[in-house]
N, C-alpha and C. Protein backbone atom coordinates (compact mmCIF):
# COMPACT_ATOMS: atom_id res chain seq x y z
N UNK A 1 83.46 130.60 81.21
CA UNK A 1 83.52 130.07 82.55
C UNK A 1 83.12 131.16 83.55
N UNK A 2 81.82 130.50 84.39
CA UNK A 2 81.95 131.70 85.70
C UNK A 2 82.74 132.31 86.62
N UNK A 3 83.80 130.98 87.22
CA UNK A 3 84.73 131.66 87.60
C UNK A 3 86.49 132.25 86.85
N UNK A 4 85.89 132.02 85.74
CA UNK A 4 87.68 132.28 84.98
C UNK A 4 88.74 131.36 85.57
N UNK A 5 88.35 129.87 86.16
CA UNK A 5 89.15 129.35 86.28
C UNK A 5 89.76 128.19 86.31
N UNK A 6 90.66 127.46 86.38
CA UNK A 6 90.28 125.61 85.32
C UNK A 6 90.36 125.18 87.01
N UNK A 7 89.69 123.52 87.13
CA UNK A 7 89.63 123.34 88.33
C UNK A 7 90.32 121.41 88.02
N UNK A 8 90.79 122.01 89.23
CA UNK A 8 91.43 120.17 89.19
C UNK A 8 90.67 119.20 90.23
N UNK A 9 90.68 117.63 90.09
CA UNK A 9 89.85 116.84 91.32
C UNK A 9 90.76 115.82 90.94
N UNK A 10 90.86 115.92 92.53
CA UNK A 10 92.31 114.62 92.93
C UNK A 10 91.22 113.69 93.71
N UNK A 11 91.33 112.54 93.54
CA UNK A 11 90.50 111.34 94.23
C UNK A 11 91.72 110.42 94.65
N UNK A 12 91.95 110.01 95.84
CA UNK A 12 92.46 108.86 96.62
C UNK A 12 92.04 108.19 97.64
N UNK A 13 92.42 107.14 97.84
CA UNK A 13 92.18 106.65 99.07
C UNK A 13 93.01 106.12 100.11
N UNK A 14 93.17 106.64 101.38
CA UNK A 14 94.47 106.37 102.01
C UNK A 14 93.96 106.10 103.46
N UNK A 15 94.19 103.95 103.61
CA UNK A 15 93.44 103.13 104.31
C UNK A 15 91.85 103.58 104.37
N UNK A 16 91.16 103.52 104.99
CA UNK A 16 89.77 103.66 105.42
C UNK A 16 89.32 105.17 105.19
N UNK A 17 90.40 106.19 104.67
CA UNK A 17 89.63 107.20 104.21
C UNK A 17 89.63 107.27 102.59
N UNK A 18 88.66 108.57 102.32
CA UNK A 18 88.48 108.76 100.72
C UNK A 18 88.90 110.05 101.12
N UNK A 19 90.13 110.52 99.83
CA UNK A 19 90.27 112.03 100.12
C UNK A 19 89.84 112.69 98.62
N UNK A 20 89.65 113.42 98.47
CA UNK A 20 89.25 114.20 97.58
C UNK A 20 89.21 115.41 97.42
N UNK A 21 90.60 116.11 96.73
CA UNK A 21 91.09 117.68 96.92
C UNK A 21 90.23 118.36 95.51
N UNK A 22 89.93 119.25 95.35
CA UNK A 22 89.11 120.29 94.46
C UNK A 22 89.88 121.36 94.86
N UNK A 23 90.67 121.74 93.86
CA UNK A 23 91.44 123.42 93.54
C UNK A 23 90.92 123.21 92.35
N UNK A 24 91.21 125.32 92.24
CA UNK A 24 91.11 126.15 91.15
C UNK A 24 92.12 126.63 91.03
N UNK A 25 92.65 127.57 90.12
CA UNK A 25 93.63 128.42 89.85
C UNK A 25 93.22 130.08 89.53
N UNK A 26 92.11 130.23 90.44
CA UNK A 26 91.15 130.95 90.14
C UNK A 26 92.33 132.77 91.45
N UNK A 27 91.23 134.06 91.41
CA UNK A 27 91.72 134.62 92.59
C UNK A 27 91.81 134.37 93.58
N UNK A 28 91.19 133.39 94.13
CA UNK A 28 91.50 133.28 95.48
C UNK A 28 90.07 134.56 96.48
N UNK A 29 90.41 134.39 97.32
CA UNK A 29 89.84 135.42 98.63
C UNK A 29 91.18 135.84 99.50
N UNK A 30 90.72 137.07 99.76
CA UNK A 30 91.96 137.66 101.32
C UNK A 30 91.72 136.67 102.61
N UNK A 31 90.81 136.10 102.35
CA UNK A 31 90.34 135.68 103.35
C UNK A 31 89.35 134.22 103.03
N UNK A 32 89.68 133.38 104.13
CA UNK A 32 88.68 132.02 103.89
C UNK A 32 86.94 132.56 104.31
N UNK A 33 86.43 132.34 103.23
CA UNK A 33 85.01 133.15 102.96
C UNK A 33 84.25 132.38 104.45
N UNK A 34 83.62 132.89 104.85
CA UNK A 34 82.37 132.33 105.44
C UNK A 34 81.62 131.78 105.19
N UNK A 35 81.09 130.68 105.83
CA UNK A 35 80.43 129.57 105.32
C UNK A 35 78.92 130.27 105.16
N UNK A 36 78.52 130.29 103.85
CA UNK A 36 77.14 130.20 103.82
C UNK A 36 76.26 128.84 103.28
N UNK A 37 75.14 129.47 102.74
CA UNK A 37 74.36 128.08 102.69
C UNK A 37 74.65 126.96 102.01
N UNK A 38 75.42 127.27 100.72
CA UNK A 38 76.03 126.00 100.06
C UNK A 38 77.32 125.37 100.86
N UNK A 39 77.85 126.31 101.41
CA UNK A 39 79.29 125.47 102.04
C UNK A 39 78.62 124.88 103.11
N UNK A 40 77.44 125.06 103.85
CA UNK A 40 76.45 124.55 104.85
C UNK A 40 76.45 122.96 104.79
N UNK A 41 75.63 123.39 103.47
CA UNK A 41 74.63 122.07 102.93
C UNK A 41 75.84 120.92 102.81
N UNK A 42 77.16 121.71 101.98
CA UNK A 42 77.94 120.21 101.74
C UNK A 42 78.50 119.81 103.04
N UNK A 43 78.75 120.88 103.49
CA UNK A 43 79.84 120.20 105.24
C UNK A 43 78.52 119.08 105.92
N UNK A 44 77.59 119.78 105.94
CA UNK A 44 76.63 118.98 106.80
C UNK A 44 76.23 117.02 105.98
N UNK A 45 75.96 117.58 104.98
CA UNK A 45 76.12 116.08 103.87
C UNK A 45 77.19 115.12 104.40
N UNK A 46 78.68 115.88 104.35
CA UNK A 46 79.79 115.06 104.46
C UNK A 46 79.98 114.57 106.18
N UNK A 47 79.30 115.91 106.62
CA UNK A 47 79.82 115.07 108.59
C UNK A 47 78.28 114.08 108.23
N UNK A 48 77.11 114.06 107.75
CA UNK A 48 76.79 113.11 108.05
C UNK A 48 77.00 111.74 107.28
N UNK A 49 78.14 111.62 106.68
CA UNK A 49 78.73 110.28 106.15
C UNK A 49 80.05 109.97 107.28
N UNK A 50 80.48 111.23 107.99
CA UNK A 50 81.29 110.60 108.92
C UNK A 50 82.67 111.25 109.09
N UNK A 51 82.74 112.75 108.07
CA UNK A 51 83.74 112.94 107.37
C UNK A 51 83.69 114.62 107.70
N UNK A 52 84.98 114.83 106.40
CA UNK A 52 85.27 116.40 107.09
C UNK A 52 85.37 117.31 105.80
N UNK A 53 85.33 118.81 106.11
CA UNK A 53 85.49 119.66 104.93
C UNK A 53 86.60 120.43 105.35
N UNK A 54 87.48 121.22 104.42
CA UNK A 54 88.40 121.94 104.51
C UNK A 54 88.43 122.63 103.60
N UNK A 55 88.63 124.17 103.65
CA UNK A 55 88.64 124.96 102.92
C UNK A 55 89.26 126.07 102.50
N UNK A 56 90.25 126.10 101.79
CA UNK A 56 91.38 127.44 102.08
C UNK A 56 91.56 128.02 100.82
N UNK A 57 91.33 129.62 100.60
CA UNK A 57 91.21 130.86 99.80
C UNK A 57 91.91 131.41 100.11
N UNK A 58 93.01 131.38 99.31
CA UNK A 58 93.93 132.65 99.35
C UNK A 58 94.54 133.33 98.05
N UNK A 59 94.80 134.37 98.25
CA UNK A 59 95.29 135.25 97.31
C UNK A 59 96.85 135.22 96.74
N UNK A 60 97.18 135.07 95.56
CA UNK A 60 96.16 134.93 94.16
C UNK A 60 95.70 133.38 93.96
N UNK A 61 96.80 131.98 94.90
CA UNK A 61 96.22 131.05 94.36
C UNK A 61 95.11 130.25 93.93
N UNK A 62 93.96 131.04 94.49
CA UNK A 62 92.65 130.07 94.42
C UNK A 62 91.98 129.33 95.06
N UNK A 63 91.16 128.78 95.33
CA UNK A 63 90.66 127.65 96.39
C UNK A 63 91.02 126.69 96.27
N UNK A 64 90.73 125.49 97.41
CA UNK A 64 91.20 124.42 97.82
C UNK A 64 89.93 123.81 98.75
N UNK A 65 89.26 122.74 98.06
CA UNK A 65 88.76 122.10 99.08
C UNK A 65 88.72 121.00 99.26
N UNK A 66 89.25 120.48 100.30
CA UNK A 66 89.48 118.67 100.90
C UNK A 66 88.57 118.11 101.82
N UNK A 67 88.13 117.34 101.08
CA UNK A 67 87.26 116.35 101.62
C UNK A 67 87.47 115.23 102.01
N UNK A 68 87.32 114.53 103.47
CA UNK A 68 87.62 113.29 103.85
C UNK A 68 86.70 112.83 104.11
N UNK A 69 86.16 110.94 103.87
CA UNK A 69 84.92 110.65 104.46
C UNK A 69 85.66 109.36 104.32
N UNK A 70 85.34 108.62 105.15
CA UNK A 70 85.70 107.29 105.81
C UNK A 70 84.81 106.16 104.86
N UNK A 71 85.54 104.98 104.31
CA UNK A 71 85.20 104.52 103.43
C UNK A 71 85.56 102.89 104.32
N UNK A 72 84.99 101.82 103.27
CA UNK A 72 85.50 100.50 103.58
C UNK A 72 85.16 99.82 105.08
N UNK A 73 84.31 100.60 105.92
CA UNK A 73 84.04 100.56 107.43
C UNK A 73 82.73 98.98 107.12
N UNK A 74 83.08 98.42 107.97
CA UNK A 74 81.66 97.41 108.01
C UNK A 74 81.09 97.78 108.90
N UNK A 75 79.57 97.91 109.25
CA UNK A 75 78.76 98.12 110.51
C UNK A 75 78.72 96.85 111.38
N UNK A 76 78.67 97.27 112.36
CA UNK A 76 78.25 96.18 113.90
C UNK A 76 77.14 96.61 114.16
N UNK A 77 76.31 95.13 114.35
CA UNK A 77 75.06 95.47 114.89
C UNK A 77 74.75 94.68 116.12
């Protein structure tokens, strides 16, 4: 494994959102890394479905990232 670490994916849905948590049990960061081009590409993907990213690294637990995007919506035209 590249990062030495097992990763879990929680999928729910709670009313009109989809949540979807991604941890590791990995080191972690001192610090929540700075977004570069991959954390870019997905935040920008997900605000354009309507939705949000969250992201928290800390030491030793590992990352955490939650994703919300709004599901079940009908359009008005």
């Amino acid at each position: 494994m590249h990062g030495h670490a097992r990763v879990s994916v929680r999928v729910r849905r709670e009313g009109d959102v989809l949540l979807i948590a991604i941890a590791d049990d990995g080191r972690g960061a001192a610090r929540t890394p700075a977004p570069h081009l991959g954390l870019l590409g997905m935040n920008e993907r997900i605000v354009e479905l309507g939705g949000s990213l969250e992201l928290e690294s800390t030491r030793p637990t590992g990352t955490v990232f939650v994703v919300r995007v709004p599901v079940g919506r009908k359009e008005t035209s």
